[in-house]
Protein backbone atom coordinates (compact mmCIF):
# COMPACT_ATOMS: atom_id res chain seq x y z
CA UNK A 1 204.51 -114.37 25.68
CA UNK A 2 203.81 -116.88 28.12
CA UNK A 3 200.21 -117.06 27.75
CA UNK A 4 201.21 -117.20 24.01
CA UNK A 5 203.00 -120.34 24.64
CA UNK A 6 200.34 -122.15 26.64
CA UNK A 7 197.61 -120.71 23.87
CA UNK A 8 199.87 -123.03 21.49
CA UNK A 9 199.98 -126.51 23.56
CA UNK A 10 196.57 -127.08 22.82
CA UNK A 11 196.84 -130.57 24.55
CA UNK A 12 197.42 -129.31 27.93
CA UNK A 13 193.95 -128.45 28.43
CA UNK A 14 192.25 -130.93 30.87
CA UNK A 15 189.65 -132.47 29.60
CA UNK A 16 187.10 -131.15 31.85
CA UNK A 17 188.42 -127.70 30.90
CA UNK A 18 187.46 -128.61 27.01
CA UNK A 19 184.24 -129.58 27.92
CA UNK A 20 183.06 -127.07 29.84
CA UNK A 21 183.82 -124.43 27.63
CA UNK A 22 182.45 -126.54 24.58
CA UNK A 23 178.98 -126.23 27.15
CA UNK A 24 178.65 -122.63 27.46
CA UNK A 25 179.66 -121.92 23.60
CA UNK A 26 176.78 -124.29 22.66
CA UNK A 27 174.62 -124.12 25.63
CA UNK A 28 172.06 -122.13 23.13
CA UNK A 29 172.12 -123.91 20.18
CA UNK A 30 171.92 -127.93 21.40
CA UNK A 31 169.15 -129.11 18.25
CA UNK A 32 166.41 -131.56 20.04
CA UNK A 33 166.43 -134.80 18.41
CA UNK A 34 163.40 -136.53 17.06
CA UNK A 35 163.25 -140.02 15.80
CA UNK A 36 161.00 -143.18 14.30
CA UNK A 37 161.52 -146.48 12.25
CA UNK A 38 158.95 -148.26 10.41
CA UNK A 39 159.83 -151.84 8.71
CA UNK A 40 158.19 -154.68 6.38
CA UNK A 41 160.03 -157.44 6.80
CA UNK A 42 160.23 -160.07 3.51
CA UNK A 43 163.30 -162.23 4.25
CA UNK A 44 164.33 -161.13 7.62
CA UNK A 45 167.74 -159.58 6.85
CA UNK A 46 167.08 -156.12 7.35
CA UNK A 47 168.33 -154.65 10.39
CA UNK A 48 169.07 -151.08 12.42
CA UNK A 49 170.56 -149.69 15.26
CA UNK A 50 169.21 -146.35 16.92
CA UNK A 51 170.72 -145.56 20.33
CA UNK A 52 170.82 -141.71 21.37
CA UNK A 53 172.92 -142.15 24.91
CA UNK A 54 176.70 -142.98 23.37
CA UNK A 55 178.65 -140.59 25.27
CA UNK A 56 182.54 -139.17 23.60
CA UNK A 57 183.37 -138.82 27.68
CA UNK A 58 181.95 -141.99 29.58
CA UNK A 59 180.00 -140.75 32.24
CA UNK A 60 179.55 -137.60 31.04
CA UNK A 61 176.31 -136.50 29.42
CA UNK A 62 176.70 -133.30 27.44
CA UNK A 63 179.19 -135.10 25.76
CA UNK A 64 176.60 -137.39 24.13
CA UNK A 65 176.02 -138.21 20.41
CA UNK A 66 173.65 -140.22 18.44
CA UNK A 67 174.06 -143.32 16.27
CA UNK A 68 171.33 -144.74 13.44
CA UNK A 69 172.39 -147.60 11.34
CA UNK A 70 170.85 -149.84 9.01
CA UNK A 71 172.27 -153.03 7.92
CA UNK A 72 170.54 -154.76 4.78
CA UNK A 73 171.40 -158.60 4.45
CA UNK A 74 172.13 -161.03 2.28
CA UNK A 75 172.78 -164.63 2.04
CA UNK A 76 171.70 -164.98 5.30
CA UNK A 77 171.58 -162.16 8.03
CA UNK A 78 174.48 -163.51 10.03
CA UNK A 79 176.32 -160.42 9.09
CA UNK A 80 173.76 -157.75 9.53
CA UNK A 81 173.02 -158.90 13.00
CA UNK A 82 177.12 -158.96 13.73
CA UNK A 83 177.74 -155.51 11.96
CA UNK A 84 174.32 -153.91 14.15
CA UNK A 85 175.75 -155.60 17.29
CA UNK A 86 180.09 -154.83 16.87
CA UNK A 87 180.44 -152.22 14.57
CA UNK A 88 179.77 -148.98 16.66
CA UNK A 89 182.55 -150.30 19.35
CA UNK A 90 185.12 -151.13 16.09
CA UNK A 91 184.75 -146.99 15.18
CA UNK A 92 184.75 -146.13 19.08
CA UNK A 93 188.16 -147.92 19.73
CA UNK A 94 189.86 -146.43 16.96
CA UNK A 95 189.36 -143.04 17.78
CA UNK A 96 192.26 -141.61 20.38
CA UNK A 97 191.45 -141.01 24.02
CA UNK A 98 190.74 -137.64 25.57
CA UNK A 99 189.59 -135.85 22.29
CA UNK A 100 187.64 -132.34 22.74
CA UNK A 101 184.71 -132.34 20.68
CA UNK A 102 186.06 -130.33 17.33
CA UNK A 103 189.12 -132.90 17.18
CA UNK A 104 186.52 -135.80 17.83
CA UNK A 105 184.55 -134.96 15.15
CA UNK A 106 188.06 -134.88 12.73
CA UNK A 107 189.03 -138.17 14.24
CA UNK A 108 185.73 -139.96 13.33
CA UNK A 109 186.17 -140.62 9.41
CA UNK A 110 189.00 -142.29 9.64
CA UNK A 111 187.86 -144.06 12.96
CA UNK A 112 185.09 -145.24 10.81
CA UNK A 113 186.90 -146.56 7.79
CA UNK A 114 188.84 -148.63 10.32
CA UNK A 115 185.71 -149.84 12.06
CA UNK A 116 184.28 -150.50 9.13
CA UNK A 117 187.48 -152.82 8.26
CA UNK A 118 187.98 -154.26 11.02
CA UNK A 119 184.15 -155.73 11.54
CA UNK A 120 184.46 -157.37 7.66
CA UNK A 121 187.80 -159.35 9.08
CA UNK A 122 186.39 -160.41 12.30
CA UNK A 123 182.86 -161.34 10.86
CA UNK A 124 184.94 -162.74 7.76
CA UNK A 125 186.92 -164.93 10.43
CA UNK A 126 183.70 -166.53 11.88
CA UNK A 127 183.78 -168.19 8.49
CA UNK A 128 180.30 -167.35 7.70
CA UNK A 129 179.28 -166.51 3.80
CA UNK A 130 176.36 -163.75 4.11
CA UNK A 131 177.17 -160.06 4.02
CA UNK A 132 175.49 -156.77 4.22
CA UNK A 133 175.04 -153.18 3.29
CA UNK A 134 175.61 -150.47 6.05
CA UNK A 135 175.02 -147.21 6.32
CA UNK A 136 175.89 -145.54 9.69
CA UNK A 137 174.97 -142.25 10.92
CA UNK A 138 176.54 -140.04 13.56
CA UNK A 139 174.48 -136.90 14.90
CA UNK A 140 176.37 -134.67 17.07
CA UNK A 141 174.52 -131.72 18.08
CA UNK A 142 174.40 -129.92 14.27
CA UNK A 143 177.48 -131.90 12.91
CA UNK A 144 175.91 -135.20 11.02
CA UNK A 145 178.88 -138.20 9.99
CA UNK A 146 178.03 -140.80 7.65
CA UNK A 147 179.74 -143.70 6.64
CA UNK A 148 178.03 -146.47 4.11
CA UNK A 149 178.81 -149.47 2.00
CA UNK A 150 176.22 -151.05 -0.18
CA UNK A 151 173.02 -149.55 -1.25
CA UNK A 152 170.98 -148.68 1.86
CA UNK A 153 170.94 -144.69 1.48
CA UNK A 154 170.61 -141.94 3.69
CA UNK A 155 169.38 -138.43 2.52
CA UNK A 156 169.05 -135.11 4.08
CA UNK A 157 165.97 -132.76 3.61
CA UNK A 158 166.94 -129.21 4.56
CA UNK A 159 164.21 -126.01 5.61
CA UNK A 160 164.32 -124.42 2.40
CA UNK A 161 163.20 -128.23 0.22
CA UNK A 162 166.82 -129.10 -0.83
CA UNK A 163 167.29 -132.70 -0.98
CA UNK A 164 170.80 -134.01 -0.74
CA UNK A 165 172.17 -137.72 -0.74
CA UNK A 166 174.77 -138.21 1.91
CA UNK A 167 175.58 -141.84 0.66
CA UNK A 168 176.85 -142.83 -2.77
CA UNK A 169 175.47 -146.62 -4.38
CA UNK A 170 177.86 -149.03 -4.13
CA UNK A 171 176.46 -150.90 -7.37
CA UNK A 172 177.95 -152.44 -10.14
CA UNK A 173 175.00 -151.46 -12.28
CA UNK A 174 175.07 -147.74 -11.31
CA UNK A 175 178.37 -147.16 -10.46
CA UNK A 176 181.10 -147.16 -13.58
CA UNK A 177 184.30 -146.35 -10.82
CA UNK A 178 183.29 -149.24 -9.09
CA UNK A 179 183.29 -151.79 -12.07
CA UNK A 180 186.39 -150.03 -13.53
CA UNK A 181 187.76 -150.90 -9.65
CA UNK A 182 186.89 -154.18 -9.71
CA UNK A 183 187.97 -155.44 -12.56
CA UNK A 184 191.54 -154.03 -11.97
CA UNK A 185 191.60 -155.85 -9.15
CA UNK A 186 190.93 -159.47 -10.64
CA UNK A 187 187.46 -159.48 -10.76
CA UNK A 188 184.74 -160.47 -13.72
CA UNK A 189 181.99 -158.06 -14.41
CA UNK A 190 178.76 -158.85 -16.07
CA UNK A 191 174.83 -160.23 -15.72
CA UNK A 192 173.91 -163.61 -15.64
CA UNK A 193 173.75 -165.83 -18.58
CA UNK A 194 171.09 -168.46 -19.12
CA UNK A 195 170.81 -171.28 -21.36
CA UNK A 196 170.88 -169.65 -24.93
CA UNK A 197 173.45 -167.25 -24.24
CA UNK A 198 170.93 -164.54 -23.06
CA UNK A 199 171.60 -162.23 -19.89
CA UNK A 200 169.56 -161.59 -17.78
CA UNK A 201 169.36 -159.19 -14.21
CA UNK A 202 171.63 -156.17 -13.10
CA UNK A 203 175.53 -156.41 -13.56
CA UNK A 204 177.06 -159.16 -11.01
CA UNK A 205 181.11 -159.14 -10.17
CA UNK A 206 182.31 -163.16 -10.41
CA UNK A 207 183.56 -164.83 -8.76
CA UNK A 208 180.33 -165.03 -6.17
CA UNK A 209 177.49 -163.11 -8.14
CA UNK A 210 177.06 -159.94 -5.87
CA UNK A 211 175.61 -156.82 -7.52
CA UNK A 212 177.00 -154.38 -4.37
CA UNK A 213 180.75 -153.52 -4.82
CA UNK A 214 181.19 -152.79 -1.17
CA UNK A 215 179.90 -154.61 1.72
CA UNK A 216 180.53 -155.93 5.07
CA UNK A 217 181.36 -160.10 4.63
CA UNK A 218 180.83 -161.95 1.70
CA UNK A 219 183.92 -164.36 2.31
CA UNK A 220 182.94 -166.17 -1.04
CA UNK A 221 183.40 -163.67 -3.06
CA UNK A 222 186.07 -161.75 -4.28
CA UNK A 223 187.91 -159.61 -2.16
CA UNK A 224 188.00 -156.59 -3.99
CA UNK A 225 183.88 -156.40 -2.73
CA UNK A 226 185.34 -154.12 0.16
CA UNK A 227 183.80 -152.78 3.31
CA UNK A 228 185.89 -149.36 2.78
CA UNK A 229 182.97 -147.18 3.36
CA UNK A 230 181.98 -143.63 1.90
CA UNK A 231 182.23 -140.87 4.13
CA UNK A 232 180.39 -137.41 4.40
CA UNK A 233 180.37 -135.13 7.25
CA UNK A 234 178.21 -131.86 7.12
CA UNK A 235 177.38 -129.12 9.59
CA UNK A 236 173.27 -128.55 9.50
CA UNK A 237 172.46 -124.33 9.65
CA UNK A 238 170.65 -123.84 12.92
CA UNK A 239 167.33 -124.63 10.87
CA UNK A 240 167.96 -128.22 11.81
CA UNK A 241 167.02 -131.04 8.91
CA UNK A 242 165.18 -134.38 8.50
CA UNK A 243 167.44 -137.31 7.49
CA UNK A 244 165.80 -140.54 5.88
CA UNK A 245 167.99 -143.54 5.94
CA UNK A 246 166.53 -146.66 4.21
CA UNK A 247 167.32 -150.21 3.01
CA UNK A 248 166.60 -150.46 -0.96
CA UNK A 249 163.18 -151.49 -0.53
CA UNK A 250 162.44 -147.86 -0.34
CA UNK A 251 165.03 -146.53 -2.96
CA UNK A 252 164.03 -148.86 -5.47
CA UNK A 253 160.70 -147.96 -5.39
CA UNK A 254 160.98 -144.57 -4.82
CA UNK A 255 163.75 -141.52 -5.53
CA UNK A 256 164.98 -139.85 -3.18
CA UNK A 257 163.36 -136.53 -3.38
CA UNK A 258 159.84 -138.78 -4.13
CA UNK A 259 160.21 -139.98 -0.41
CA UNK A 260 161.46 -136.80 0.91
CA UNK A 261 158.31 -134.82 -0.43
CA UNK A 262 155.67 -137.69 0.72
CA UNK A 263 157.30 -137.28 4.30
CA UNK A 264 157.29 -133.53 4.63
CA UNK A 265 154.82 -131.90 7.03
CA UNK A 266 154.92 -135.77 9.27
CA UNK A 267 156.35 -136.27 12.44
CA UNK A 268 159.24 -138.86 12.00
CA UNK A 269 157.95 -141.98 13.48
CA UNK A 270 154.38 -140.86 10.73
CA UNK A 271 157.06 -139.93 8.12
CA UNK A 272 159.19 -143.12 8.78
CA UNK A 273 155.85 -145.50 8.06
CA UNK A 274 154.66 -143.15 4.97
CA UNK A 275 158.00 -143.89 3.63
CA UNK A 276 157.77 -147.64 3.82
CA UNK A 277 154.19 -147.40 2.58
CA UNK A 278 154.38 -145.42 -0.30
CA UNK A 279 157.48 -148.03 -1.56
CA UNK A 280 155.18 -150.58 -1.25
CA UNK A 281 152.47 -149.18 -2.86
CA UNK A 282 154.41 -148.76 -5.86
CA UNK A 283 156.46 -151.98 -5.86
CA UNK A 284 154.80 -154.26 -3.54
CA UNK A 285 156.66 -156.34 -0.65
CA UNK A 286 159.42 -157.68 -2.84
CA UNK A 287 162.11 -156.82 -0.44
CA UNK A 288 162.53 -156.42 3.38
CA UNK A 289 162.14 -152.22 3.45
CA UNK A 290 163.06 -150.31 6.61
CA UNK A 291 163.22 -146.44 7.34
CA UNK A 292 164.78 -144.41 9.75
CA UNK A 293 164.05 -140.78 9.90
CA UNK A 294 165.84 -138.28 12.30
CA UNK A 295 164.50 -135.17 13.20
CA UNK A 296 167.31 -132.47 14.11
CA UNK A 297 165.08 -129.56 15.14
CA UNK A 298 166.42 -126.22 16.15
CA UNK A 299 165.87 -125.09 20.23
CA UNK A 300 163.05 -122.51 20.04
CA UNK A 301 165.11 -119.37 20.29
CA UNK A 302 167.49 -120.66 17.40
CA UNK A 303 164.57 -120.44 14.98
CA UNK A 304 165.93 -118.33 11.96
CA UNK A 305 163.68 -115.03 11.09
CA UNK A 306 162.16 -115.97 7.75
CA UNK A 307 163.68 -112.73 6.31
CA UNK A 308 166.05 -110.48 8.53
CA UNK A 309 165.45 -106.48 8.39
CA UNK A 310 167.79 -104.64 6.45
CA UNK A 311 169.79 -103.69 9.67
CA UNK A 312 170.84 -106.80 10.63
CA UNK A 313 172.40 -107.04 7.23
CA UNK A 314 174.73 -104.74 7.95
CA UNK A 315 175.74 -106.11 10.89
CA UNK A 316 176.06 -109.72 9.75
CA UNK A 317 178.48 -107.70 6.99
CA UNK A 318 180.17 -106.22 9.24
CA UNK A 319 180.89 -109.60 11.15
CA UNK A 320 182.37 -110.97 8.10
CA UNK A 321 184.94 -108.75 7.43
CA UNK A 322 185.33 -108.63 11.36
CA UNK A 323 185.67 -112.33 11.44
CA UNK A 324 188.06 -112.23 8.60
CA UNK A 325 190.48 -110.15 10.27
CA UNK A 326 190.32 -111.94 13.24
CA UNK A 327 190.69 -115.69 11.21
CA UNK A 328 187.89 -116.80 13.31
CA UNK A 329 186.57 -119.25 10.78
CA UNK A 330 183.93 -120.61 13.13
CA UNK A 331 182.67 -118.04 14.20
CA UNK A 332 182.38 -117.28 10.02
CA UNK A 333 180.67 -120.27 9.70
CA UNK A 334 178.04 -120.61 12.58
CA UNK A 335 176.88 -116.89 10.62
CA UNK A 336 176.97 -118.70 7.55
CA UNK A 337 175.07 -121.29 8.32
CA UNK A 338 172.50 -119.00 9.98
CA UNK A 339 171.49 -117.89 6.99
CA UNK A 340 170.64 -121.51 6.01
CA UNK A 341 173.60 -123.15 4.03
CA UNK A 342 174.95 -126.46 4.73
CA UNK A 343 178.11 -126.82 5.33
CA UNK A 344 180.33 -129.64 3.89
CA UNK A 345 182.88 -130.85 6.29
CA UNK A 346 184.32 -134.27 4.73
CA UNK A 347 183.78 -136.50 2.26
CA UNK A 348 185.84 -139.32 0.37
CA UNK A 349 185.21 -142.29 -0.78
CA UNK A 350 188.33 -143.74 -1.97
CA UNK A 351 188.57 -147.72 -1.79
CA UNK A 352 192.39 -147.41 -1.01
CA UNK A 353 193.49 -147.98 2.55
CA UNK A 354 196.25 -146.20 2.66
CA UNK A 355 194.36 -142.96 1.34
CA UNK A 356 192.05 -143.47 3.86
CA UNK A 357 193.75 -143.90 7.07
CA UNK A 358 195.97 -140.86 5.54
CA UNK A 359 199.86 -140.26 6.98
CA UNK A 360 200.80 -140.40 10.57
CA UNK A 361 204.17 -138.62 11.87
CA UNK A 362 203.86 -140.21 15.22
CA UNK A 363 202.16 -143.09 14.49
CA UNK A 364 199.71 -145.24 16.21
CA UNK A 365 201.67 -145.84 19.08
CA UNK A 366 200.60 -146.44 22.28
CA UNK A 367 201.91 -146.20 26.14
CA UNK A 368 203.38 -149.10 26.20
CA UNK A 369 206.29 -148.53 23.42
CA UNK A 370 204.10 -150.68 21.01
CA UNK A 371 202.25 -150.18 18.02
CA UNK A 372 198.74 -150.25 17.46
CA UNK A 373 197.19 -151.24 13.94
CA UNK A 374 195.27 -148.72 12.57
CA UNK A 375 192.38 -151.06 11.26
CA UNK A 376 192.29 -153.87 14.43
CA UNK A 377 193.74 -151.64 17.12
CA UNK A 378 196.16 -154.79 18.27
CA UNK A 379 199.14 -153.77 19.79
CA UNK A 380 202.29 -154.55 17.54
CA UNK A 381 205.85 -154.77 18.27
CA UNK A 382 207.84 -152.09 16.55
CA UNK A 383 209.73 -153.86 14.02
CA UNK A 384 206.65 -156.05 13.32
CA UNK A 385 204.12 -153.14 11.73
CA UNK A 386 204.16 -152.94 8.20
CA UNK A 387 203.12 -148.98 7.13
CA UNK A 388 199.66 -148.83 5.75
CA UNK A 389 202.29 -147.26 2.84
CA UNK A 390 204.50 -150.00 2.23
CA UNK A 391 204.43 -151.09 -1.39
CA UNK A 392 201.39 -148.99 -2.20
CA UNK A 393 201.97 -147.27 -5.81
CA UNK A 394 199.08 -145.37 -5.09
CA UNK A 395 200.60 -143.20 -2.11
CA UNK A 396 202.63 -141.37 -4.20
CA UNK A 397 202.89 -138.33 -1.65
CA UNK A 398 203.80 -140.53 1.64
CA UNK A 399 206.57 -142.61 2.52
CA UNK A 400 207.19 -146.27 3.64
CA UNK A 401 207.97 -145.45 7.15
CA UNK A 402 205.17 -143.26 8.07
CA UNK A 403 201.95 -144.70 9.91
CA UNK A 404 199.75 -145.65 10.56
CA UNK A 405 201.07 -148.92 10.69
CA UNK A 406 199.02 -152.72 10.40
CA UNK A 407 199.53 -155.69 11.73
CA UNK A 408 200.81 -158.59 9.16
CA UNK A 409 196.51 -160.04 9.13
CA UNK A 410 195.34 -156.32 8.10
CA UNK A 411 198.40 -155.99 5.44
CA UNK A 412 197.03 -158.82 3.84
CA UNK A 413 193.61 -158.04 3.96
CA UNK A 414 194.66 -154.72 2.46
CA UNK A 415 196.71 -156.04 -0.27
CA UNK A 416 193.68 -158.74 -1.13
CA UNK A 417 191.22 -155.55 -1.10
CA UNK A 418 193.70 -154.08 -3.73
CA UNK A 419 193.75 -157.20 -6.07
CA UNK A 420 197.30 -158.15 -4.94
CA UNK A 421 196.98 -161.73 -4.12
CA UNK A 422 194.86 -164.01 -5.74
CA UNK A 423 190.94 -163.83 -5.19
CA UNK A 424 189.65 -166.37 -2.79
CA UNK A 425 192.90 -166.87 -1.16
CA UNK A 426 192.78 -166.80 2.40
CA UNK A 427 194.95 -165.95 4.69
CA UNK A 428 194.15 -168.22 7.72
């Protein structure tokens, strides 16, 4: 019974404890990453992030993941260069302290959301009008986390030639929830007019002209253009994958399985600079196009056998039922995804705060008898957080008095987001 007892309070385990045995049940299967960029540059206001030594446990290297962004401007690429420079400490601080890896990994797309959030208010405050599409990507070991506003894309080619988009286009044109969105939030859809009376160019939202429906900025536009990103999380098989993140200068010019196909067989820095070229050899250099491509490639011994004997079969049916009894679903799924399938963690990509930041019993709340908001991570007095609930006719399920909780400057930015105060208001 006792061991029963400790089994349950997960959260005794120290730290060191959880990592170490995260080591040896992964020691074997760690993928080797592989990774290139290539860029034309137009305007100037494309701009990316790779950096493979962020850590979960300061100090401590097995605990390391790896981050590729890329930020397309406009209007300037005040906000690109912010959002490439802030944004990956905004997610870090809003995920809790002395996380094991699993719970990490749960933490992250709401840590992300917030991040995202939080760098549109602070760039927002500098009081600077350009914005930008983002599309960050999280590899940890075979778990891959992305999170994007705008139209920069990332897609994942798999062993067997399945292409997948991890990112959905945040574009009026393309995207009908979006414009339905927008407009019940106060906002004018519809292309530019010139003299005549004809329109011209892709659907706009007014006021401010912008064709994205999310970004990060854009202080003169409306604020129902949100940064609340999209968010996928998928577990690779042990085959590994190749993912291909890219401004639109690539997607317009080519699709998606187009670029995959003309990168297949390259190394990724090759494959990276194939992808650029081929956009411009069909569209020319009308845009500033940059491509990232990550290589997640299996240890040696990991390889899959291209068709296991008829024995194994058996056994690997045998381990299912096995598994089942035991309700070892990871164990289930590390066999599943041996056999090649890719496994879909998380994904949402509701523009609603408060479904996004989901219900807290305990709340933000930190050592020191505060509150923390869930979007800035500020501490807050107690009887000064307003529930990411409150007023919210869309959180049917939760209730006012459940976290997280924000502080007053997040409330409002949450209630502008929602079309609930007049566009172009701002709360100073």
């Amino acid at each position: 019974m006792g061991s029963m007892h400790q089994h349950q309070r997960r959260d005794l385990v120290p730290l060191a404890a959880l990592i170490s045995r995260e080591m040896t049940s992964e020691k074997m299967e760690k993928p080797t990453l592989r990774y290139g960029y290539a860029a034309q540059s137009r305007k100037g206001e494309d701009y990316f992030l790779m950096k493979t030594d962020c850590q979960r446990v300061s100090g401590h290297q097995p605990s390391g993941f790896s981050v590729f962004a890329i930020f397309d401007g406009h209007n300037g690429n005040a906000a690109a260069l912010y959002s490439r420079d802030n944004l990956l400490n905004h997610i870090l601080s809003a995920i809790p302290r002395g996380l094991g890896r699993e719970e990490w990994l749960q933490a992250l797309p709401r840590a992300l959301v917030a991040g995202f959030v939080k760098a549109d208010k602070e760039f927002q405050s500098k009081g600077q009008t350009s914005g930008t599409t983002a599309t960050f990507v999280v590899v940890d070991r075979w778990t891959v986390t992305v999170a994007s506003v705008g139209d920069s894309r990332c897609i994942l080619d798999t062993q067997n030639g399945a292409v997948s988009v991890l990112t959905v286009d945040h574009r009026l044109e393309d995207n009908q929830e979006e414009r339905e969105r927008v407009k019940a939030s106060g906002g004018e859809v519809g292309r530019l007019s010139i003299f005549g009376g004809a329109e011209i160019g892709p659907l706009r939202c007014w006021p401010g002209g912008l064709c994205l429906s999310r970004s990060i900025g854009d202080m003169d536009v409306g604020e129902f253009i949100v940064p609340i990103p999209y968010v996928k999380q998928v577990k690779l098989s042990n085959a590994g994958g190749r993912l291909i993140i890219a401004s639109d200068g690539v997607w317009d010019a080519v699709s998606s399985e187009m670029t995959a196909k003309s990168c297949r067989g390259l190394p990724a820095e090759l494959a990276a600079r194939q992808a650029v070229k081929e956009a411009l050899r069909t569209r020319g250099l009308r845009d500033d196009t940059t491509c990232i491509v990550v290589d997640i490639i299996p240890p040696d011994n990991a390889m899959p056998p291209p068709s296991p004997p008829p024995k194994k079969q058996s056994k690997l049916r045998s381990f299912f039922f096995r598994s089942k009894s035991h309700g070892s679903s990871s164990k289930l799924s590390k066999k599943l995804s041996a056999v090649g399938v890719v496994e879909e963690l998380f994904e949402e990509g509701s523009a609603m705060l408060a479904e996004r930041l989901g219900n807290d019993e305990i709340g933000g709340s930190s050592t020191s008898g505060l509150f923390i908001c869930g979007v800035c991570q500020v501490d807050i007095a107690a009887n000064e957080g307003i529930s990411v609930h409150a007023g919210s006719i869309f959180s049917t399920s939760s209730k006012p008095w459940q976290g997280p909780f924000l502080c007053a400057d997040c409330h409002n930015k949450k209630d502008a987001m929602e079309g609930k105060r007049p566009s172009g208001v701002k709360v100073t």
